[in-house]
Each structure stands twice: as C-alpha cells, then as structure tokens.
N, C-alpha and C. Protein backbone atom coordinates (compact mmCIF):
# COMPACT_ATOMS: atom_id res chain seq x y z
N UNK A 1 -55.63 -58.50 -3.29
CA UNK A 1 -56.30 -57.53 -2.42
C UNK A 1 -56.81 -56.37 -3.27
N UNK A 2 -57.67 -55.83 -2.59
CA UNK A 2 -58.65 -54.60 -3.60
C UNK A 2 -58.10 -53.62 -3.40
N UNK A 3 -58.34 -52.24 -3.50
CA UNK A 3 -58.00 -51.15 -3.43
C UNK A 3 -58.04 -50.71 -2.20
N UNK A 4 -59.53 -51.17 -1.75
CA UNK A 4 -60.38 -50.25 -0.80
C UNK A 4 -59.75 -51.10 0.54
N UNK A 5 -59.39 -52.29 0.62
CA UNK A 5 -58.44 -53.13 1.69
C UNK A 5 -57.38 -52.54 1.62
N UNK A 6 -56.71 -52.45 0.56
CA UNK A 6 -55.48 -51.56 0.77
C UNK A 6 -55.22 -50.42 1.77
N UNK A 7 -55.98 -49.79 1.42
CA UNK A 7 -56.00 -48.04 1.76
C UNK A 7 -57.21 -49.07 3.24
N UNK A 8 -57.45 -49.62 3.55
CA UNK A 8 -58.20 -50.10 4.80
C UNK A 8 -56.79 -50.14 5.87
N UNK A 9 -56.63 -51.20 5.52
CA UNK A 9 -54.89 -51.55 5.85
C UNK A 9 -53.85 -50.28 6.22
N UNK A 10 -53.73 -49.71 4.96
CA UNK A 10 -52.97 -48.47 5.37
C UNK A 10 -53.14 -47.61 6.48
N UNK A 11 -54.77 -47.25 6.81
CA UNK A 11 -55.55 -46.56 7.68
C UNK A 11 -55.21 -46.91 8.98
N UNK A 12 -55.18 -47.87 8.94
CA UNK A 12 -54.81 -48.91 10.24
C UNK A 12 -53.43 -49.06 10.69
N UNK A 13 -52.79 -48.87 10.29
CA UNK A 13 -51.73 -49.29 10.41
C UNK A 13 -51.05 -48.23 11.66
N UNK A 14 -50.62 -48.67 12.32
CA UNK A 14 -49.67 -47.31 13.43
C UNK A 14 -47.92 -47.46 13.53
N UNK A 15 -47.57 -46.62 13.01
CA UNK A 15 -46.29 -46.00 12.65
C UNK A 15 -45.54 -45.26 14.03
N UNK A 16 -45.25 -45.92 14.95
CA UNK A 16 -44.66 -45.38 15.89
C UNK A 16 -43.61 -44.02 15.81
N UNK A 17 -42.64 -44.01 14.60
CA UNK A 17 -41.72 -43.03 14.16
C UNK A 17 -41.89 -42.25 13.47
N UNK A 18 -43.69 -42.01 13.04
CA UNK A 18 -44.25 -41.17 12.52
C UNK A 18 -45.27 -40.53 12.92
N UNK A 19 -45.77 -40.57 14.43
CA UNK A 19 -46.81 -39.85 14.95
C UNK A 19 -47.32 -38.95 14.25
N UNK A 20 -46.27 -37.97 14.34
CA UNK A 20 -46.98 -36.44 14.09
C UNK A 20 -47.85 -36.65 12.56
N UNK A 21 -47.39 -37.11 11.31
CA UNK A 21 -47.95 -38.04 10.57
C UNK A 21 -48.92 -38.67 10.18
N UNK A 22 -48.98 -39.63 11.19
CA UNK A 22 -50.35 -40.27 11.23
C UNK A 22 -51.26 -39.58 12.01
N UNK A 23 -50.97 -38.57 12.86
CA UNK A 23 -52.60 -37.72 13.21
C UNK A 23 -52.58 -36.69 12.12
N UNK A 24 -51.62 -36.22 11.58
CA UNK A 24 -52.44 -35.56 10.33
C UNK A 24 -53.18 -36.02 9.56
N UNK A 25 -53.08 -37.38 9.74
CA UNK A 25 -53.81 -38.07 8.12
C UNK A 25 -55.15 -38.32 8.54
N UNK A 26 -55.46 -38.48 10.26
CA UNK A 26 -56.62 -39.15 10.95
C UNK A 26 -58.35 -38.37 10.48
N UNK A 27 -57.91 -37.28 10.59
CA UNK A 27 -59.42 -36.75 9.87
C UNK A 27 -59.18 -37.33 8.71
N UNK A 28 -58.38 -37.00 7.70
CA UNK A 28 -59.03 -37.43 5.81
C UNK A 28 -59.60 -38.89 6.26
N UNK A 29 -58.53 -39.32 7.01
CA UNK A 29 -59.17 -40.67 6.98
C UNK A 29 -60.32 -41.52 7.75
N UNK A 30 -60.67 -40.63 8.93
CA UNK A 30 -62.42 -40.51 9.22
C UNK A 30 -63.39 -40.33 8.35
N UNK A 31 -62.67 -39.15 7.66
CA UNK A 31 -63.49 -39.02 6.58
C UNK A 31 -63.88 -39.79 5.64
N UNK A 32 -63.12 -40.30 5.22
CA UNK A 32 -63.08 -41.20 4.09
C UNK A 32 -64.07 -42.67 4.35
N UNK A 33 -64.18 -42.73 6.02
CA UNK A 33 -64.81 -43.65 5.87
C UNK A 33 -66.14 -43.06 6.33
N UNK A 34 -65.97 -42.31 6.75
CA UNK A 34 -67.84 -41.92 7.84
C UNK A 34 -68.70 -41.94 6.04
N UNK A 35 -67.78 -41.19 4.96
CA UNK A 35 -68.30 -41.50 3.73
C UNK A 35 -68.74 -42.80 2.94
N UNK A 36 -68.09 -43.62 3.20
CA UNK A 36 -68.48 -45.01 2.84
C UNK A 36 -69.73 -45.47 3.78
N UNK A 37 -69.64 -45.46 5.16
CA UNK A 37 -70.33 -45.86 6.29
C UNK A 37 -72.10 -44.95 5.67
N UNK A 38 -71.91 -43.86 5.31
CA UNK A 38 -73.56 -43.15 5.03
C UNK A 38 -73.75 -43.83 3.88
N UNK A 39 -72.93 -44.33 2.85
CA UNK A 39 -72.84 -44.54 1.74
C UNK A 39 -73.81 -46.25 1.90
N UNK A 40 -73.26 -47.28 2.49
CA UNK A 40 -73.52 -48.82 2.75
C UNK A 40 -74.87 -48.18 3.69
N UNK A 41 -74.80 -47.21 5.12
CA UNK A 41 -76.48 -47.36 5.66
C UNK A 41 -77.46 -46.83 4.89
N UNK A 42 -77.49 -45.82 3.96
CA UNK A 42 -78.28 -45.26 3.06
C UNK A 42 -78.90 -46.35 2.26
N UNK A 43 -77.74 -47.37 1.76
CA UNK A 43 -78.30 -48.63 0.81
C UNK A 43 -79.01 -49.41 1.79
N UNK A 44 -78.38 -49.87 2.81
CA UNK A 44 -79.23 -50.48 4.07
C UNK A 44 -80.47 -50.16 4.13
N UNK A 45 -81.05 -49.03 4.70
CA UNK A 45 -82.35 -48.15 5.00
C UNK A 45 -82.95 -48.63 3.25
N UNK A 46 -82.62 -48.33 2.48
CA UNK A 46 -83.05 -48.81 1.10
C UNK A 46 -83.44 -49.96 0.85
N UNK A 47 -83.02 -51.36 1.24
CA UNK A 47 -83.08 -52.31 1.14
C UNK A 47 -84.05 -52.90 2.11
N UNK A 48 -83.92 -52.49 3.40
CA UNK A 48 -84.90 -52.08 4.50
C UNK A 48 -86.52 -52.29 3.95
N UNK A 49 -86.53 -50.83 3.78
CA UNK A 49 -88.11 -50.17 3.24
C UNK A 49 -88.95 -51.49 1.83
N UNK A 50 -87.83 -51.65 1.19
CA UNK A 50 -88.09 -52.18 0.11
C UNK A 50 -88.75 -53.82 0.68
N UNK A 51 -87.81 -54.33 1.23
CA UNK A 51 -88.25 -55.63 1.94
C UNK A 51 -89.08 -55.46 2.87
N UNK A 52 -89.44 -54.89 3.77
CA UNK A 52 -90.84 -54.26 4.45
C UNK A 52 -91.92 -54.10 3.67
N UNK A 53 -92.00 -53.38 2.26
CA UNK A 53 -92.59 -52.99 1.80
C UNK A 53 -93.66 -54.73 0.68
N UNK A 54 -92.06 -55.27 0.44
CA UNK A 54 -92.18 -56.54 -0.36
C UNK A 54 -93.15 -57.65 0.47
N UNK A 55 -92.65 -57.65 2.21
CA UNK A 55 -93.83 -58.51 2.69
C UNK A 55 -94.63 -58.33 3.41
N UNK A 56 -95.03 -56.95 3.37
CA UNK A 56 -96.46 -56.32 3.86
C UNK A 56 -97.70 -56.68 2.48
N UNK A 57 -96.81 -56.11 1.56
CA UNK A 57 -98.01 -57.09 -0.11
C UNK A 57 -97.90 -58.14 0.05
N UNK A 58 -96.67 -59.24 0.44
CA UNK A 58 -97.11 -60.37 0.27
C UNK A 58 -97.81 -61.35 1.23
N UNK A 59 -97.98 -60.65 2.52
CA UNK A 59 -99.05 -61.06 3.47
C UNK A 59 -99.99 -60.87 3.26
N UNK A 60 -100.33 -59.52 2.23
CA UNK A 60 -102.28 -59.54 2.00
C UNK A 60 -102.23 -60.05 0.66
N UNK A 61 -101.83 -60.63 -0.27
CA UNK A 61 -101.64 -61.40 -1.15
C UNK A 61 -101.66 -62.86 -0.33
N UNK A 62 -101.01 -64.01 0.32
CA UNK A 62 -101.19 -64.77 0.77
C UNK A 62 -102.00 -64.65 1.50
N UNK A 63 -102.92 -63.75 2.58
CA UNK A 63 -104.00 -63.66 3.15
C UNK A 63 -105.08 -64.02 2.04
N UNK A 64 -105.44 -63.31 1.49
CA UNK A 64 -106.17 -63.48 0.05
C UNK A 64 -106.49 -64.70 -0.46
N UNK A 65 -105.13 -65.51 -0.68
CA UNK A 65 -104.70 -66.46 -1.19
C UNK A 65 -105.59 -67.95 -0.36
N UNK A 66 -105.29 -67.68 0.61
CA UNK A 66 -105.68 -68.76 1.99
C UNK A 66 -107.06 -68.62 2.30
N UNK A 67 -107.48 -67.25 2.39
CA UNK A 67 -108.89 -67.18 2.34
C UNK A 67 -110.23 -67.51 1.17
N UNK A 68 -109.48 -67.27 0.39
CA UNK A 68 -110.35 -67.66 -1.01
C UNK A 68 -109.85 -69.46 -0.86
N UNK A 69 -109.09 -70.11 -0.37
CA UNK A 69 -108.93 -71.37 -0.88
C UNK A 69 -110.16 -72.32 0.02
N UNK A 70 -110.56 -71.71 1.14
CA UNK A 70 -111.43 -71.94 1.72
C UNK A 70 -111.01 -73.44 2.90
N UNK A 71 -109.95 -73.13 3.30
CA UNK A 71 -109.32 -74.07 4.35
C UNK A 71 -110.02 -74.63 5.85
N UNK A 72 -109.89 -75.78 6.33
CA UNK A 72 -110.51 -75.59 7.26
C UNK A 72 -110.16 -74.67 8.62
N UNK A 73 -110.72 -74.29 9.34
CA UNK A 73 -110.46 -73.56 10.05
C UNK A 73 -110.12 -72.25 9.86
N UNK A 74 -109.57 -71.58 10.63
CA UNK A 74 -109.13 -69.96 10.58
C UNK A 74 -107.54 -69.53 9.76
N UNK A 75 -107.79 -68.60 9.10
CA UNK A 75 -106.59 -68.33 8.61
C UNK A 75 -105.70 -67.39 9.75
N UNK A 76 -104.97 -68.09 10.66
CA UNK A 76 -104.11 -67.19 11.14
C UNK A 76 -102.68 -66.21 10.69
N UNK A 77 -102.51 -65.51 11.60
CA UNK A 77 -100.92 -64.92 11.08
C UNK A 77 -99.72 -65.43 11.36
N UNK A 78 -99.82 -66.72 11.75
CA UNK A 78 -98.45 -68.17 11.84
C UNK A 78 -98.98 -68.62 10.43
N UNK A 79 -99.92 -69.22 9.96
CA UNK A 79 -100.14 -69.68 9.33
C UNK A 79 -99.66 -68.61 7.62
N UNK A 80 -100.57 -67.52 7.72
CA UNK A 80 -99.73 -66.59 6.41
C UNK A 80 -98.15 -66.67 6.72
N UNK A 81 -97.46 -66.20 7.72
CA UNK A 81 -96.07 -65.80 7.91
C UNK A 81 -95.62 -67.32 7.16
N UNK A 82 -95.98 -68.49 7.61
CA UNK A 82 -95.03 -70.31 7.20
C UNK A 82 -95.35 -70.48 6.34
N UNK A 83 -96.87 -69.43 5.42
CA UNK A 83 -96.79 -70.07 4.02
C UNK A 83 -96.08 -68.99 3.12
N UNK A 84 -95.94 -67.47 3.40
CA UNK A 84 -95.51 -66.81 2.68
C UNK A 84 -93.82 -66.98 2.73
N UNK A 85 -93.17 -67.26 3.61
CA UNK A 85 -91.75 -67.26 3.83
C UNK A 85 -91.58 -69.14 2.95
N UNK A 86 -92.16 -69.98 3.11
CA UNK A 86 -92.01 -71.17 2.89
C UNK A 86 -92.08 -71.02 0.76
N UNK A 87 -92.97 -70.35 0.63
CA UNK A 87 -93.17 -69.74 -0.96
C UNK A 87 -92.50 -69.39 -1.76
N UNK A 88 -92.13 -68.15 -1.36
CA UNK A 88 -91.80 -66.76 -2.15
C UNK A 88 -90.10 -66.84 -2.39
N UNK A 89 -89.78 -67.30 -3.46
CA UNK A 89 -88.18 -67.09 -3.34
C UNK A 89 -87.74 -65.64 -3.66
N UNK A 90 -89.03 -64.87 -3.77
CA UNK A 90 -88.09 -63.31 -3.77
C UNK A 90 -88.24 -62.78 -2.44
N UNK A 91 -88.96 -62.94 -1.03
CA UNK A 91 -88.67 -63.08 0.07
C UNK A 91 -87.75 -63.53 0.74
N UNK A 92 -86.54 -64.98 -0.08
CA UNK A 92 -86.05 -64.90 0.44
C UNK A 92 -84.46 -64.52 0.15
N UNK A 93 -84.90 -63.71 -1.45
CA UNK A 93 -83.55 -63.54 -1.62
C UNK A 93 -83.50 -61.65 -1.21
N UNK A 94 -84.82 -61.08 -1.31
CA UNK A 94 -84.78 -59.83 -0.75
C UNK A 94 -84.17 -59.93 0.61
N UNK A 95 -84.80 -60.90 1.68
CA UNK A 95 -84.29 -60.87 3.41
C UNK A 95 -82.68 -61.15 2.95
N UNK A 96 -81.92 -62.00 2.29
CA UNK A 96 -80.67 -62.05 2.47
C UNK A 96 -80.09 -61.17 1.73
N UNK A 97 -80.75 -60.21 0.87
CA UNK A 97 -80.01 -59.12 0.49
C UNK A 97 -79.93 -57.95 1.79
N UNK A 98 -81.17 -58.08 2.34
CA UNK A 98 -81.05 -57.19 3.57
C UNK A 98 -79.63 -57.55 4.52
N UNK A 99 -79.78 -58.64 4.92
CA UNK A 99 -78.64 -58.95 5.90
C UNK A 99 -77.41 -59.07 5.58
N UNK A 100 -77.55 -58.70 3.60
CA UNK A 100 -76.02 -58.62 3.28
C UNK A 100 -75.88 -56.99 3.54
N UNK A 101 -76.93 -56.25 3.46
CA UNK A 101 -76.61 -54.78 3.77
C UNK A 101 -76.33 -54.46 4.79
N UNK A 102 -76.84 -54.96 5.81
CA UNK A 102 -76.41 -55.14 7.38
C UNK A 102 -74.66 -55.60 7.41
N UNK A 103 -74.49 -56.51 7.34
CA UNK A 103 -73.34 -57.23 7.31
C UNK A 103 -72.31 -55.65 7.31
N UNK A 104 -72.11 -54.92 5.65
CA UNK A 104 -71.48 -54.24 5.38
C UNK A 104 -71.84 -52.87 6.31
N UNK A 105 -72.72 -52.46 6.78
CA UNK A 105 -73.26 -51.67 7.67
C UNK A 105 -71.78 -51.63 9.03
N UNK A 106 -72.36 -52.95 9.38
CA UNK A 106 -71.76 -53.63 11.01
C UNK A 106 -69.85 -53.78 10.49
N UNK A 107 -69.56 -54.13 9.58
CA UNK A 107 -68.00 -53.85 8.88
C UNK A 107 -67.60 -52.61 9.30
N UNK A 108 -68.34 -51.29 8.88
CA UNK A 108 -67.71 -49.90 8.58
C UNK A 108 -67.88 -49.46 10.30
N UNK A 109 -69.05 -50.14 10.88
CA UNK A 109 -68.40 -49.45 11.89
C UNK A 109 -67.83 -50.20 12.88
N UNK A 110 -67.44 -51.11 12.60
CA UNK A 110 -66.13 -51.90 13.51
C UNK A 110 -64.85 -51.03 12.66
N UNK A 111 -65.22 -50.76 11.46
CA UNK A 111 -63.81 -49.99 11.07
C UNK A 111 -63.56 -48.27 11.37
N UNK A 112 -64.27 -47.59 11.92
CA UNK A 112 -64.56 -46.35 12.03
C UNK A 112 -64.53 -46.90 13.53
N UNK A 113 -64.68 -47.51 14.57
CA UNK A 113 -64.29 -47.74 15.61
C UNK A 113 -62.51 -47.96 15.97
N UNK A 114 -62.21 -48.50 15.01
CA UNK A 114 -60.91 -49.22 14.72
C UNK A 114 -59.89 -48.05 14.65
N UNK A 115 -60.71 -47.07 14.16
CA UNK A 115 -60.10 -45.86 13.61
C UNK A 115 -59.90 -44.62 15.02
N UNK A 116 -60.76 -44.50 15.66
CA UNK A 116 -61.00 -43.96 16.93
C UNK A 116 -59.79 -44.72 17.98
N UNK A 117 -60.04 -46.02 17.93
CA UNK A 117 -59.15 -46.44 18.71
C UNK A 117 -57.17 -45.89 18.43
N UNK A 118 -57.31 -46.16 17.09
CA UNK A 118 -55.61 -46.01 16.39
C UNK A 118 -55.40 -44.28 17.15
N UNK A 119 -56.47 -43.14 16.70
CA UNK A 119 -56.49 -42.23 17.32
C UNK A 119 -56.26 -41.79 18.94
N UNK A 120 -56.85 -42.92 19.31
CA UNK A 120 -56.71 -42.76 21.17
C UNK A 120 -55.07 -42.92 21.14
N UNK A 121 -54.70 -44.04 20.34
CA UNK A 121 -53.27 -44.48 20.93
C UNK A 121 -52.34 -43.72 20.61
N UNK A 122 -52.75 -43.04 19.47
CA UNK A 122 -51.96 -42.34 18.88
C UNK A 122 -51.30 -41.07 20.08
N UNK A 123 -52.62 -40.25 20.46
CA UNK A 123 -52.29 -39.45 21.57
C UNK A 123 -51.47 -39.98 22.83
N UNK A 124 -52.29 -41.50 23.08
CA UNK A 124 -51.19 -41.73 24.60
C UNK A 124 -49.64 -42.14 24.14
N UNK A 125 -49.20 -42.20 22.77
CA UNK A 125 -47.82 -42.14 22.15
C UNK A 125 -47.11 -41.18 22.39
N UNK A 126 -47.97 -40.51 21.83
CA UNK A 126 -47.67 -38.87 21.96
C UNK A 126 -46.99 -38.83 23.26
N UNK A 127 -48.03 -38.50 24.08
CA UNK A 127 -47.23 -37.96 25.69
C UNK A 127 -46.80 -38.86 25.98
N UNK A 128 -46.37 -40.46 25.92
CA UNK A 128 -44.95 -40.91 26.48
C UNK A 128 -44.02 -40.75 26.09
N UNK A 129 -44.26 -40.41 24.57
CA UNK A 129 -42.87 -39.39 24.11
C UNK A 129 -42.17 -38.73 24.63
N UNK A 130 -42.96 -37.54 24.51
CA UNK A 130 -42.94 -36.19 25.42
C UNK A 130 -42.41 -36.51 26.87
N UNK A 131 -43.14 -37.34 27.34
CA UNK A 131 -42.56 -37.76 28.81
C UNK A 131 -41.07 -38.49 28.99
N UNK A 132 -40.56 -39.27 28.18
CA UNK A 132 -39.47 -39.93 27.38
C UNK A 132 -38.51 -38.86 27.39
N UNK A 133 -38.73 -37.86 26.14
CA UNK A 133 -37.75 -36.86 25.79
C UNK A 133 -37.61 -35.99 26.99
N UNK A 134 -38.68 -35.20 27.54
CA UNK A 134 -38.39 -34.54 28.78
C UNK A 134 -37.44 -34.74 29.70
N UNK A 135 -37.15 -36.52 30.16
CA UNK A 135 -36.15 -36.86 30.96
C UNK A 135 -34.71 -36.89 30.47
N UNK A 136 -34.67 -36.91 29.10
CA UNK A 136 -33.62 -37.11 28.07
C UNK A 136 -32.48 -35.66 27.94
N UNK A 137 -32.15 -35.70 28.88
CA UNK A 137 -30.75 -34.51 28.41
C UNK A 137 -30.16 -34.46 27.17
N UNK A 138 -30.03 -35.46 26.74
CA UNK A 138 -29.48 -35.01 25.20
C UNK A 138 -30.38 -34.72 24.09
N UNK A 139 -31.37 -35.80 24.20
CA UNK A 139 -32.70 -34.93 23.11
C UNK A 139 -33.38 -33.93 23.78
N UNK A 140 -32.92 -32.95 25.12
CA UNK A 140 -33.70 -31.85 25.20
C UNK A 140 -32.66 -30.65 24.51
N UNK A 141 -31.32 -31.30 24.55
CA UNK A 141 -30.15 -30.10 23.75
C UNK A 141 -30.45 -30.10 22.53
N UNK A 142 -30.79 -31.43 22.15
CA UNK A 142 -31.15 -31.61 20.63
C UNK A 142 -31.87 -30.70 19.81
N UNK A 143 -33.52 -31.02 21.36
CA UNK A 143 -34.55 -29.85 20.60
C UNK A 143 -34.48 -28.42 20.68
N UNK A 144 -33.49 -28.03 21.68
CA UNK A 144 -33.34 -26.76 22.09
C UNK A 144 -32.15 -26.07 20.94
N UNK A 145 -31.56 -26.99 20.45
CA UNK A 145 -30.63 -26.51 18.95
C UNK A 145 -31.00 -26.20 18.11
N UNK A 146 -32.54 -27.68 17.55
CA UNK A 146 -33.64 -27.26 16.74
C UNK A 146 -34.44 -26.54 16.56
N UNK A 147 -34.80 -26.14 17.66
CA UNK A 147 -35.45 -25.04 17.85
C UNK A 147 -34.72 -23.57 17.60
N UNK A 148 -33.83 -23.23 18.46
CA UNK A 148 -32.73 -22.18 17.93
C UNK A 148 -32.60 -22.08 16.29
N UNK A 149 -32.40 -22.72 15.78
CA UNK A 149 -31.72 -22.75 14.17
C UNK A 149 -33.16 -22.45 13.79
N UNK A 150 -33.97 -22.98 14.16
CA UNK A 150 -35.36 -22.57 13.13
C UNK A 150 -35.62 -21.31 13.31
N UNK A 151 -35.57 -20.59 14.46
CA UNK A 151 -35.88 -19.14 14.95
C UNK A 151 -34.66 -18.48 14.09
N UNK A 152 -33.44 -18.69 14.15
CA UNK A 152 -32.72 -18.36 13.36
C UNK A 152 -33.18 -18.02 11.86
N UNK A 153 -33.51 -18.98 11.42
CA UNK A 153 -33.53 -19.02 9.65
C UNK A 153 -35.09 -17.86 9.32
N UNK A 154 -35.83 -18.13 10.38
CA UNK A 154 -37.04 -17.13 9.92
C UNK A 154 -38.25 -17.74 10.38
C-alpha cells in the first residue's frame, strides 16, 4: 500500500472511543484532500483544453485531407469524425488520458464525500453519547468530580 492509501484509510476510519479526536482532525483532513481534489481537476481542465484543442486541428487537417483527395460525394462531419478517430493514435491516447483524469477527478470526490459523511456520524455519536451519559448516574458523578478537580487545579 502507498502512502497516500494509508493516510486515505486512516482518514476514514471512525474511532468510536475517540470522538472528540477524530473531529479535531476533520478539517486538516478536508483539507488535505479538497487539496489533492483542485490538484487532479486543475490537471483534468488541462488535459481537457489540450484534447479539445488536439481535435479541433485534427478535424481541419482531416477535412483538408478528404477534400483534396477528391472522394466521391460530399465530405461530411460523420465521415471526418470515423476517419479522424479511426487514424490518429494520438487521439486516442490523448481521449484516454482524459478519462484517466476524470477517473481520478470522480475518486477524490467520492472521497471528500466519504469524508462529510464520517463527519455527519461523527456528530450523531456525539449526542448519543451525551444522551447515554445524561441518563447514567454514575458517569454524571464521574463528570461532575472531573469537572470539580479541574476548576480546582486552575
């Protein structure tokens, strides 16, 4: 396993006996990914433009191409699109570089969703706790000792 699974994993993970804990950690670790997430769509949008850009030339290049060959009939735009995609192996390794940028795009935010969710639960933990201990006579002496001694010390 990699690093970045690791610390994925870790992120994820919910620690029932450590609430208070794991919502401290929940921003760094939004953070950490909303950073990756601009990081993979920025390359996306990049990869995007570039492949847009790659078969807008290579339609008036194969337009060109078809028209000078002097074919019968009309050169349509089925006809450029089945010969330029059928051609060009940098068309088609640009389109599957695109949809590998996508891919990693659609990852971060199933994981930044993933992350929201751990957060929701985290809170409804929370108050069944709270709701838990409230009924609890002995962990309310507990906290009411703990509490005392801390006011105590300063």
């Amino acid at each position: 396993m990699n690093l970045e699974a690791d610390y994925l994993k870790e992120c994820l993970e919910l620690s029932p006996v450590a609430i208070q804990a794991e919502f401290c950690r929940m921003a760094s670790d939004v953070a950490f990914w909303n950073e990756e997430y601009r990081k993979v769509y920025r390359a996306y949008w990049i990869k995007k433009v570039e492949f847009e850009w790659f078969e807008k030339r290579l339609s008036l290049e194969t337009r060109t191409m078809l028209e000078t060959a002097e074919l019968k009939g009309r050169v349509t735009e089925a006809l450029i699109e089945s010969t330029m995609k059928g051609q060009s192996q940098d068309w088609i390794k640009l389109r599957l570089e695109l949809v590998e940028a996508d891919c990693e795009r659609v990852k971060l935010i199933g994981i930044l969703e993933s992350l929201r969710d751990k957060k929701d639960m985290l809170v409804s933990l929370g108050a069944h706790l709270r709701e838990e201990m409230a009924g609890d006579p002995m962990l309310k002496t507990h906290m009411r000792n703990q509490h005392d001694s801390d006011v105590e010390r300063g």
